[in-house]
N, C-alpha and C. Protein backbone atom coordinates (compact mmCIF):
# COMPACT_ATOMS: atom_id res chain seq x y z
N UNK A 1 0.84 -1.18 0.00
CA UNK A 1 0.00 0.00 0.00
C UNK A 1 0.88 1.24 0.00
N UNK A 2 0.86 2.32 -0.84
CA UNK A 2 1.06 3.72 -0.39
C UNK A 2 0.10 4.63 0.25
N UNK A 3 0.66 5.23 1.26
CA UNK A 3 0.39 6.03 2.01
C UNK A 3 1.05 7.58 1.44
N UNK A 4 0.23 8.63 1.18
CA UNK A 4 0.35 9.62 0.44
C UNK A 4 -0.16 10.72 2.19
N UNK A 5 0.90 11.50 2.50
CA UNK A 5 1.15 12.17 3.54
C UNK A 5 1.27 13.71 4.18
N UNK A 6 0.82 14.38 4.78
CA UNK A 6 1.17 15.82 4.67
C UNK A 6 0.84 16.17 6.37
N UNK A 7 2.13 16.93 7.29
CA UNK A 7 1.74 17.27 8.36
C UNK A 7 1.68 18.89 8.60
N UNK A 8 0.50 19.27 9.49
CA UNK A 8 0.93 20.26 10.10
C UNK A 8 1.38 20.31 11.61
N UNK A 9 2.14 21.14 11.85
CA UNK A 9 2.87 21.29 13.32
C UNK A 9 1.97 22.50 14.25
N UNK A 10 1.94 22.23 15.75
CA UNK A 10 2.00 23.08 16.42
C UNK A 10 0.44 23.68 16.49
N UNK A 11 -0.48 22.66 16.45
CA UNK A 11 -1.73 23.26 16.15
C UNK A 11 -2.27 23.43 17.71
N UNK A 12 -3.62 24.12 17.29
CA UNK A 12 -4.74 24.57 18.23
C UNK A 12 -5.32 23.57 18.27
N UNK A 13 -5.17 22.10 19.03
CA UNK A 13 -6.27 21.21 19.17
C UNK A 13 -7.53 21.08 18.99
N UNK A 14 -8.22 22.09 20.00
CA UNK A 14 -9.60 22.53 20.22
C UNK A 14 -10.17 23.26 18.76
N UNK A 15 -9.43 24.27 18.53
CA UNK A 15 -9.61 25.09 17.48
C UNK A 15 -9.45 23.66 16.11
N UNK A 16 -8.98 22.78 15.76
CA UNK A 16 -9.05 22.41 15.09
C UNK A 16 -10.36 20.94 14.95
N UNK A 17 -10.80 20.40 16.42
CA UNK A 17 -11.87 19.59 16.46
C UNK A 17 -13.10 20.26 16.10
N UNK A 18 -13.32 21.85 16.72
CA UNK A 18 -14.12 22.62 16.54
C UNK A 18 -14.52 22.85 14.96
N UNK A 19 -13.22 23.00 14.44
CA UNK A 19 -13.79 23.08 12.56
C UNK A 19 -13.85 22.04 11.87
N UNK A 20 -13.51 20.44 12.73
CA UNK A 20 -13.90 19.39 11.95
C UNK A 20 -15.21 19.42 12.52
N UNK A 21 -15.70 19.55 13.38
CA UNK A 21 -16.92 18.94 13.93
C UNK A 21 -18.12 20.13 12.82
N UNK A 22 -17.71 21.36 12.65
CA UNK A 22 -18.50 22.09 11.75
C UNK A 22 -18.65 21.35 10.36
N UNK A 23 -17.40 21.08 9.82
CA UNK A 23 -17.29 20.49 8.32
C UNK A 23 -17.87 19.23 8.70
N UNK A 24 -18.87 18.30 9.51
CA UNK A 24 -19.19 17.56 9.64
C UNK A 24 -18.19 16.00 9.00
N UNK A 25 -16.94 16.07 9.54
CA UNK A 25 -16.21 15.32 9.46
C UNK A 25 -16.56 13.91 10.32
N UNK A 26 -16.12 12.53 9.82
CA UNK A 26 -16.71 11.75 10.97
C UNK A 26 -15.40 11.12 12.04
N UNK A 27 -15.89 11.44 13.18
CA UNK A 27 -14.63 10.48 14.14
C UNK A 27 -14.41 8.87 13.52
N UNK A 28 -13.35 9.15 13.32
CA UNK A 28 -13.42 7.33 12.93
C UNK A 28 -12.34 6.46 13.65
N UNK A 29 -11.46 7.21 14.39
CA UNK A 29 -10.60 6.52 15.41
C UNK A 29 -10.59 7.41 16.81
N UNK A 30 -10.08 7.31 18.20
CA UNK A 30 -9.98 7.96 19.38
C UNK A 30 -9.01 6.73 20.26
N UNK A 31 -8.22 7.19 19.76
CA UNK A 31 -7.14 5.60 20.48
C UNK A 31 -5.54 6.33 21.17
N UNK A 32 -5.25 5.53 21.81
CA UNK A 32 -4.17 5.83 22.78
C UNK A 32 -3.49 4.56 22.02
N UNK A 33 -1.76 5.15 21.64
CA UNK A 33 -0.64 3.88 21.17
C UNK A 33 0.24 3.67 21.57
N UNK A 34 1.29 2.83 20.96
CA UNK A 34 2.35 2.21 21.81
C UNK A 34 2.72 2.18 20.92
N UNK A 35 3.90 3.13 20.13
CA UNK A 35 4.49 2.12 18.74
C UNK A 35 6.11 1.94 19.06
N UNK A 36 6.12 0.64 18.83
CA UNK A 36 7.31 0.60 19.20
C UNK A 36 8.50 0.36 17.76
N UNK A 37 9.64 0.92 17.61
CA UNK A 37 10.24 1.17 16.62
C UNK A 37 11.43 -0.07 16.68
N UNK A 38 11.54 -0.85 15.80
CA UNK A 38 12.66 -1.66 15.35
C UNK A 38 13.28 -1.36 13.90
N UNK A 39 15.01 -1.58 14.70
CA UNK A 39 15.91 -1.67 12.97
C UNK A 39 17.20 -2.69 13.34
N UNK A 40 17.50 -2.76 12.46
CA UNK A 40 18.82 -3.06 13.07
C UNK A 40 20.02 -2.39 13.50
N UNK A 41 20.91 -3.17 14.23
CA UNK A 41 21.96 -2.46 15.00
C UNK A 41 22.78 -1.47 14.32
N UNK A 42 22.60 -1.66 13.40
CA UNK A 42 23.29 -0.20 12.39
C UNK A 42 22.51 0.58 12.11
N UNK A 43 21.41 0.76 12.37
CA UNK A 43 20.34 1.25 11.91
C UNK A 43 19.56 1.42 10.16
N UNK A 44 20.27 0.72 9.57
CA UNK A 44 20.20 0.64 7.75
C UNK A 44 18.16 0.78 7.59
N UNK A 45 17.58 0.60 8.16
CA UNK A 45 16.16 0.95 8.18
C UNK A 45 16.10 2.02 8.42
N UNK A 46 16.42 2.82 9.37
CA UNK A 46 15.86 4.21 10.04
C UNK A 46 16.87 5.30 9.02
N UNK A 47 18.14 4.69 8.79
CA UNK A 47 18.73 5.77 7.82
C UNK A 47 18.62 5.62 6.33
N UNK A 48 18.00 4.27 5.89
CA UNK A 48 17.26 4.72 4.50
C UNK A 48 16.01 4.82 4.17
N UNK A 49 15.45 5.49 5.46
CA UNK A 49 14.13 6.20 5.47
C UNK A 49 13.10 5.05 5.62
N UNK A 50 13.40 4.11 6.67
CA UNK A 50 12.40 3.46 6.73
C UNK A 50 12.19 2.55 8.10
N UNK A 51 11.66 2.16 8.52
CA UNK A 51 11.32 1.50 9.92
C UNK A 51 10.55 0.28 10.10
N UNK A 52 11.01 -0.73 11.32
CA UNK A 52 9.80 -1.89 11.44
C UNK A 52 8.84 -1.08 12.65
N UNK A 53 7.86 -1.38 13.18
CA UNK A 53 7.16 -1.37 14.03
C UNK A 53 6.02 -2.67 14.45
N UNK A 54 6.00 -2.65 15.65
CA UNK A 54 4.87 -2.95 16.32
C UNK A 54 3.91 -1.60 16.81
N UNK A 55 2.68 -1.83 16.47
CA UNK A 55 2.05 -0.83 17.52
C UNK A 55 0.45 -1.52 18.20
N UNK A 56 0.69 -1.18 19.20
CA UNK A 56 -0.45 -1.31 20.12
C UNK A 56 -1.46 -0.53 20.68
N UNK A 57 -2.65 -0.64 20.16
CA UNK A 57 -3.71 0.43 19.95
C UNK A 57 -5.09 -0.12 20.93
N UNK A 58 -4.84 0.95 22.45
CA UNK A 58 -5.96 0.42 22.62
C UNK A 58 -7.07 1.40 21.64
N UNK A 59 -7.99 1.14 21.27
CA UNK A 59 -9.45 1.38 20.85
C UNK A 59 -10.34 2.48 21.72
N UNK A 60 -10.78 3.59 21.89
CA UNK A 60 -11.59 3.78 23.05
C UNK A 60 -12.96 3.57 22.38
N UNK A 61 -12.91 3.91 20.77
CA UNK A 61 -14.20 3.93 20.59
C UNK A 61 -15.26 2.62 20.82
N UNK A 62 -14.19 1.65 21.12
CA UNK A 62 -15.08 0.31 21.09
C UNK A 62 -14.26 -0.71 22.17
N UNK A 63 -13.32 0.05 22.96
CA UNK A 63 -13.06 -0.71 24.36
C UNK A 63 -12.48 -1.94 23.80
N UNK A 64 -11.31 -2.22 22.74
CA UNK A 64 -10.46 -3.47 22.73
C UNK A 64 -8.89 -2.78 22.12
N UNK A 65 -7.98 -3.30 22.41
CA UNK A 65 -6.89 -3.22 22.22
C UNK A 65 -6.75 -4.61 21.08
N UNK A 66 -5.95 -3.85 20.10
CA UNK A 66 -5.55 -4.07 18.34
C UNK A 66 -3.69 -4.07 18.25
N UNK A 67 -3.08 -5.15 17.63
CA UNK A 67 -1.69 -5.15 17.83
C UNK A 67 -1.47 -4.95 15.82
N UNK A 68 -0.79 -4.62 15.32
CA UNK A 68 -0.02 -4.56 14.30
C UNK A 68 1.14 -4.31 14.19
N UNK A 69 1.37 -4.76 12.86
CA UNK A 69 2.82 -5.02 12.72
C UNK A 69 3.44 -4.66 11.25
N UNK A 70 4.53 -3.85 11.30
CA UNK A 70 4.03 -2.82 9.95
C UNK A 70 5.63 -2.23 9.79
N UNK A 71 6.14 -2.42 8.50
CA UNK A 71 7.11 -1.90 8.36
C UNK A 71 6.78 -0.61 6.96
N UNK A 72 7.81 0.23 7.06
CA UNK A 72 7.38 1.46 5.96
C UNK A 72 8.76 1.78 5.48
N UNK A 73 8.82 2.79 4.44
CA UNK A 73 9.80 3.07 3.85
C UNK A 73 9.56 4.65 2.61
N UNK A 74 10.27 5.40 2.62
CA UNK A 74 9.84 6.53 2.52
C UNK A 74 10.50 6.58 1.06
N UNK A 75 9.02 6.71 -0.18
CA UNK A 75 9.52 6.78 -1.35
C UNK A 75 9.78 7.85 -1.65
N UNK A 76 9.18 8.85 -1.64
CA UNK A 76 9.65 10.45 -2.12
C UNK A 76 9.20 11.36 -0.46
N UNK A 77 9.50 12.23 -0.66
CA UNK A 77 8.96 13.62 0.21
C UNK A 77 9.05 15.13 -0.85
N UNK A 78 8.16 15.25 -1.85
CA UNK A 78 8.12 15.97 -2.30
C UNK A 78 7.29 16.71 -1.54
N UNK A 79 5.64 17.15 -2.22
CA UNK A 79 4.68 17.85 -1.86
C UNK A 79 4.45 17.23 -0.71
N UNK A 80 4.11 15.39 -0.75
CA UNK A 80 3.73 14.60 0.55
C UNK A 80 4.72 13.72 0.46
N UNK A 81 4.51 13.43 1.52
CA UNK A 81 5.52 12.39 2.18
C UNK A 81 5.04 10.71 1.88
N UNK A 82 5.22 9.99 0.77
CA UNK A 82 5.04 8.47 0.00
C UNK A 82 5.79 7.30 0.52
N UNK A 83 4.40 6.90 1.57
CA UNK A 83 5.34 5.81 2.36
C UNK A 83 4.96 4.32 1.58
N UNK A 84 5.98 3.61 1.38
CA UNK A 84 5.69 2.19 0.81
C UNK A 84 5.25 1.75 2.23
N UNK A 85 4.30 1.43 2.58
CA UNK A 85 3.83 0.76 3.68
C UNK A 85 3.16 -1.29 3.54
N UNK A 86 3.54 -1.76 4.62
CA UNK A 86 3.20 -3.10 4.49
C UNK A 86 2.45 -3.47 6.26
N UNK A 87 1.29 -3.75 6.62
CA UNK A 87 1.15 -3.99 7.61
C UNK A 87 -0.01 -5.15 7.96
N UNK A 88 0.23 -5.73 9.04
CA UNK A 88 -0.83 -6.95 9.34
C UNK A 88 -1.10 -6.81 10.49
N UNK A 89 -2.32 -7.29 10.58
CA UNK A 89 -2.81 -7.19 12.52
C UNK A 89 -2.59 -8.53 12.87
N UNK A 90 -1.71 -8.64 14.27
CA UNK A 90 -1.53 -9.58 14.72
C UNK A 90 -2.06 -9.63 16.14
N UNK A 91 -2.19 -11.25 16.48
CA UNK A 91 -2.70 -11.32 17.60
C UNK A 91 -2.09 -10.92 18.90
N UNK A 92 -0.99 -10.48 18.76
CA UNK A 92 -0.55 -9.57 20.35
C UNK A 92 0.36 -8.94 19.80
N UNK A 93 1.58 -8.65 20.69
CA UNK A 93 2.81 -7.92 20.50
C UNK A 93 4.28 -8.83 20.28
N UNK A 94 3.93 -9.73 21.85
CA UNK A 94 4.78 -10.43 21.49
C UNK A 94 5.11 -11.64 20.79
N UNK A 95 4.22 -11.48 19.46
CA UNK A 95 4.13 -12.60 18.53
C UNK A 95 5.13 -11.75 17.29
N UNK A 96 4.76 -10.16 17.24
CA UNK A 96 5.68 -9.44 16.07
C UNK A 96 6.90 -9.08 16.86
N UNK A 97 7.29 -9.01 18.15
CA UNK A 97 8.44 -8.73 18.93
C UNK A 97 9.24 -10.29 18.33
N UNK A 98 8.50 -10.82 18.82
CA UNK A 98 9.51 -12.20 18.43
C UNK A 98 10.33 -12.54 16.63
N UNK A 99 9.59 -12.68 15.90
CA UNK A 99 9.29 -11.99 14.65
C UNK A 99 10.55 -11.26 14.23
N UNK A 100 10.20 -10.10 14.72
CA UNK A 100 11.46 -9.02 14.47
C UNK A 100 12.50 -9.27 15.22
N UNK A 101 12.52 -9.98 16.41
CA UNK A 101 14.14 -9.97 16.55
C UNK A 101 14.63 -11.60 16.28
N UNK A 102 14.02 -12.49 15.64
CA UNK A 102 14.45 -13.12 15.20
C UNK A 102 15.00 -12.68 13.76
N UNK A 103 14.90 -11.65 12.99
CA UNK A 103 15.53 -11.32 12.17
C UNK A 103 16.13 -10.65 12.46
N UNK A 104 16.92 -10.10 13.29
CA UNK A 104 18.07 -9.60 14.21
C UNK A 104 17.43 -7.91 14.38
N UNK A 105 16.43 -7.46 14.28
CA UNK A 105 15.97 -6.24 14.94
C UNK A 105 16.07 -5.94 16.35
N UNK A 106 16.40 -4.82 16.35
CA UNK A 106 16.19 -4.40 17.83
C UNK A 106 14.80 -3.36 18.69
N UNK A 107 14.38 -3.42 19.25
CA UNK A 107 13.93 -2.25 19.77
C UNK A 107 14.80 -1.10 19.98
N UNK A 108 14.16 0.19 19.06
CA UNK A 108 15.04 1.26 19.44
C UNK A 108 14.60 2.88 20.21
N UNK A 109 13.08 2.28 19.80
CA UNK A 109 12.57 3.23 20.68
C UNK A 109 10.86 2.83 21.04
N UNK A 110 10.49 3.74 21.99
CA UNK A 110 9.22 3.12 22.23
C UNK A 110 8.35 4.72 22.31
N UNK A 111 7.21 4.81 21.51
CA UNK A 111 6.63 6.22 21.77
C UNK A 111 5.38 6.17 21.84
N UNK A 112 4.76 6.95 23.09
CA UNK A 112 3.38 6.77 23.20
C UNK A 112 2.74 7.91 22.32
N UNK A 113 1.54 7.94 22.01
CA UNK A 113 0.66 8.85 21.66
C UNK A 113 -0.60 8.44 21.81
N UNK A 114 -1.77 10.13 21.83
CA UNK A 114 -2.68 9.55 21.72
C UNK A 114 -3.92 10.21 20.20
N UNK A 115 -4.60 9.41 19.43
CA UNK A 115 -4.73 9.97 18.15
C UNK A 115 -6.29 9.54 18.05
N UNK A 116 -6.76 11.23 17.22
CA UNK A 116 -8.29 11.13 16.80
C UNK A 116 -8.17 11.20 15.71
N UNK A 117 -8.83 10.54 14.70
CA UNK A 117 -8.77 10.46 13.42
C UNK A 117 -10.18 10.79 12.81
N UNK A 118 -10.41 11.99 12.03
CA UNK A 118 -11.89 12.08 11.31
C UNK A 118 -11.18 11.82 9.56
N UNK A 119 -12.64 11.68 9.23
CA UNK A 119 -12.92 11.18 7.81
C UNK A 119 -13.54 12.69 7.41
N UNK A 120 -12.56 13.08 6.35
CA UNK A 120 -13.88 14.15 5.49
C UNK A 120 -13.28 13.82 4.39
N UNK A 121 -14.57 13.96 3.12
CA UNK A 121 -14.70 13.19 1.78
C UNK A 121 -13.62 11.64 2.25
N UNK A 122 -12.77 11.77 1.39
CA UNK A 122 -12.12 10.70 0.75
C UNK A 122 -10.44 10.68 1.68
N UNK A 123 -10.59 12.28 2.45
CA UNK A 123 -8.98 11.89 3.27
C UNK A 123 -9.52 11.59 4.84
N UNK A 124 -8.26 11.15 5.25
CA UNK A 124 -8.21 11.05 6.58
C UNK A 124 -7.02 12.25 7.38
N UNK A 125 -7.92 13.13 8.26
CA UNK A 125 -6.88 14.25 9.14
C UNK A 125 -6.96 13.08 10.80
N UNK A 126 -5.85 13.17 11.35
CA UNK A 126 -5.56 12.56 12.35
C UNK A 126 -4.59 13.93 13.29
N UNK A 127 -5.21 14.14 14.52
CA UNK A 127 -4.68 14.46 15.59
C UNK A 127 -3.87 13.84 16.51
N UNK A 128 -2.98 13.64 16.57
CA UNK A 128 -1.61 13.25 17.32
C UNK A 128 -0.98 13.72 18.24
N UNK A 129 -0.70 14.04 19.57
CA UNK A 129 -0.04 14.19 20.80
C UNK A 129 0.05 13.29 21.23
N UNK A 130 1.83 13.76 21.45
CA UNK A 130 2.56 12.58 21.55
C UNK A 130 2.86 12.59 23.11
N UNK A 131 3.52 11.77 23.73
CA UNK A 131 4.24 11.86 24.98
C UNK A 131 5.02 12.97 24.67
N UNK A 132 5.16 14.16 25.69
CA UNK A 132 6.16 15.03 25.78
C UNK A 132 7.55 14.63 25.47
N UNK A 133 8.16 14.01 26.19
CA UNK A 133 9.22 13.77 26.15
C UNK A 133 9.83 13.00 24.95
N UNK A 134 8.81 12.72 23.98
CA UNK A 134 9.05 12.53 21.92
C UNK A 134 9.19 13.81 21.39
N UNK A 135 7.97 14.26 21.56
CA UNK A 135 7.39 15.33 20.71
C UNK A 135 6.39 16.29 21.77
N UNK A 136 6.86 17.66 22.00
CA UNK A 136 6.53 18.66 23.08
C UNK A 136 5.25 19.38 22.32
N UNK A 137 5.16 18.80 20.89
CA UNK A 137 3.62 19.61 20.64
C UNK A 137 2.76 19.02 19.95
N UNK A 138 1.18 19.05 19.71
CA UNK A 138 0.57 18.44 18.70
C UNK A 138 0.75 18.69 17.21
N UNK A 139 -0.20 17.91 16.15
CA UNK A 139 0.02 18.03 15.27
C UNK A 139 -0.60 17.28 14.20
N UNK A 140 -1.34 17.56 13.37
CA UNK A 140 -2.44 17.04 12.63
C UNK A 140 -1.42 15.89 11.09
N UNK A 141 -1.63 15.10 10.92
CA UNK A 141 -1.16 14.29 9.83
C UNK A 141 -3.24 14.01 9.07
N UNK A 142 -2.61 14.49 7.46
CA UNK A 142 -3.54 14.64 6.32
C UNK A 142 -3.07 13.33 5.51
N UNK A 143 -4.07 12.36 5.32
CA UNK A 143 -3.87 11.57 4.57
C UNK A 143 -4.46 11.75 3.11
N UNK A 144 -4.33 11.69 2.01
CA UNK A 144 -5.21 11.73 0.69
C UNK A 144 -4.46 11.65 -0.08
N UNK A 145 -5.27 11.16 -1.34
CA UNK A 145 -5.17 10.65 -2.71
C UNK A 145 -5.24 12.16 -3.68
N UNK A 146 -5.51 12.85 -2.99
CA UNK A 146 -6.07 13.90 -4.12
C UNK A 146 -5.36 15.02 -3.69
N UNK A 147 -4.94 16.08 -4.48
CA UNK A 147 -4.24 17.58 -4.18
C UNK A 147 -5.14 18.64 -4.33
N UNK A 148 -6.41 18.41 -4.51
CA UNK A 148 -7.76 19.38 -4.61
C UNK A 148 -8.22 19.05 -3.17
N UNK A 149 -8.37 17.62 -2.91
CA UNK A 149 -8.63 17.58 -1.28
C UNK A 149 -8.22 17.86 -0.32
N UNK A 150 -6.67 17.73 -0.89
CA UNK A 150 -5.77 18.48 0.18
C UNK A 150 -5.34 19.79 0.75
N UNK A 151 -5.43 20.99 -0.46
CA UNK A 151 -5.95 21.69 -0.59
C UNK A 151 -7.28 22.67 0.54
N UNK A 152 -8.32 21.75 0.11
CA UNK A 152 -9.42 22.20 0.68
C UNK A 152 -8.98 21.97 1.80
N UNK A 153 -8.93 20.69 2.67
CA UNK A 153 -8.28 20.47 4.00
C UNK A 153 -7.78 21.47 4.52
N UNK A 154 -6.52 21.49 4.19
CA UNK A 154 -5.87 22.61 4.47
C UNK A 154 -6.67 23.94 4.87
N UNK A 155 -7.33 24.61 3.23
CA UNK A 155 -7.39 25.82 3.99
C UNK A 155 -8.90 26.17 4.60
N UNK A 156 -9.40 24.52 4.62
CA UNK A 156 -10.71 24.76 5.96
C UNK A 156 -10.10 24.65 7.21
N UNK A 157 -9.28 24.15 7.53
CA UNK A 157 -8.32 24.11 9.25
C UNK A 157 -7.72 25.61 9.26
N UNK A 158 -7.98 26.53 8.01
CA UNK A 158 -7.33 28.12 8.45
C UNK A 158 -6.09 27.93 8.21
N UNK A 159 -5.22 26.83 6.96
CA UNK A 159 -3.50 27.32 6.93
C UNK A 159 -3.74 27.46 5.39
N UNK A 160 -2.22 27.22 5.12
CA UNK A 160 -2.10 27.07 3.66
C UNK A 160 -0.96 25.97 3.29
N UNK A 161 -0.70 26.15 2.42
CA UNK A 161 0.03 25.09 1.85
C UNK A 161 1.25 24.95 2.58
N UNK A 162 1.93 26.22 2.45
CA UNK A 162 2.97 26.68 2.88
C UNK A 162 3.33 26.35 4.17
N UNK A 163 2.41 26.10 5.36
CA UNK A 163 2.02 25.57 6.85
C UNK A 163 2.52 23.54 6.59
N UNK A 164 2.05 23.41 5.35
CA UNK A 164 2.69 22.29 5.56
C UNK A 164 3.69 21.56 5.42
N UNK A 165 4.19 20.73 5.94
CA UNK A 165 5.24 19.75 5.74
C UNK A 165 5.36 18.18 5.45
N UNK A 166 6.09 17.58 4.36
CA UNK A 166 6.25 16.26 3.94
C UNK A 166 7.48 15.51 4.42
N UNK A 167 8.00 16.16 5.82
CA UNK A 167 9.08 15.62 6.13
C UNK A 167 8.56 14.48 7.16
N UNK A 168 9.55 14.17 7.90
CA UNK A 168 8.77 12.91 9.15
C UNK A 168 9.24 13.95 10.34
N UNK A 169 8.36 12.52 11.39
CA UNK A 169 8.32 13.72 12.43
C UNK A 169 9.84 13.97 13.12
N UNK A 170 10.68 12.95 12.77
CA UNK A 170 12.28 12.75 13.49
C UNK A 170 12.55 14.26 12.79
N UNK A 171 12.95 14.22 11.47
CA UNK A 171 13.18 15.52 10.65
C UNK A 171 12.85 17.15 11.58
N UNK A 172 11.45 16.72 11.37
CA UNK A 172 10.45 18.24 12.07
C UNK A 172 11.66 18.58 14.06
N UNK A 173 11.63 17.26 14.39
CA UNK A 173 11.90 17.24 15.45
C UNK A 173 13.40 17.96 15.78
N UNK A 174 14.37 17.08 15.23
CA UNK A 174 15.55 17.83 14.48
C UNK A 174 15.55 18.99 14.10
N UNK A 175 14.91 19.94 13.40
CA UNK A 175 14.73 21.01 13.10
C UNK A 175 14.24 21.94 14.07
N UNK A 176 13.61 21.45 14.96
CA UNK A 176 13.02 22.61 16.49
C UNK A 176 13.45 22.39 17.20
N UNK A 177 14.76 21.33 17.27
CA UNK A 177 15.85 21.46 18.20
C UNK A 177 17.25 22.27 17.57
């Protein structure tokens, strides 16, 4: 699957549920995660733009916790950020922990967040705050197929193009340090 990508940084939470809930956007996720990051000891995943993960999602909207297992890889970052993505839901964690370090992965980091995801038309905008001590601010990730949708997105949340970014969040992070 590709995943076609675009973030903004540093948003107004409230201010931004407030204008999905007007654009009658639909909640379609409200979950707290666990993703935990594997590469190997050289890191040859994370420095050619790409990562394993486990992540662990409890659910609030429906009270069950969901494990997947999902590696990605970052084809371009032009306008958006084009992740070759591959992922499966598995029955726990430590069935893809095992998994990955039997192919000599390591755990290299572990990051909580917690994420609301609405549906308007055909993209998905997702709200993200992370554990402080990852990432000290929120920040909306735009999923879509389309650059007219994205577009609109955009400048119904009040930014512009220019507000956004196709980098990852390590990058963004790097950069406001």
């Amino acid at each position: 699957m590709r995943e076609f990508e675009t973030r903004i940084i540093k948003i107004d939470v409230k201010n931004i549920k407030s204008i999905l809930k007007s654009a009658n956007a639909s909640k379609v996720k409200m979950e707290n995660q666990i993703n935990n990051i594997y590469d190997f000891e050289d890191k040859r995943l994370i420095n050619h733009g790409g990562y394993a993960r486990i992540r662990i999602v409890e659910n609030i909207l429906n009270n069950s916790t969901e494990y997947y297992m999902t590696t990605k890889k970052i084809i371009s970052q032009d306008k958006y950020k084009v992740m070759d993505e591959n992922e499966i839901k598995i029955s726990n964690g430590e069935v893809g922990k095992k998994i990955f370090e039997s192919l000599g992965l390591k755990l290299q980091q572990s990051i909580k967040k917690s994420r609301e995801s609405y549906k308007y038309k055909n993209s998905l905008i997702e709200i993200d705050i992370n554990d402080t001590s990852f990432c000290p601010f929120p920040y909306i990730e735009i999923e879509t197929k389309s650059d007219d949708e994205l577009s609109e997105i955009v400048n119904l949340l009040g930014y512009t193009m220019d507000d956004t970014t196709s980098d990852t969040i390590y990058e963004i992070l790097k950069h406001e340090r």
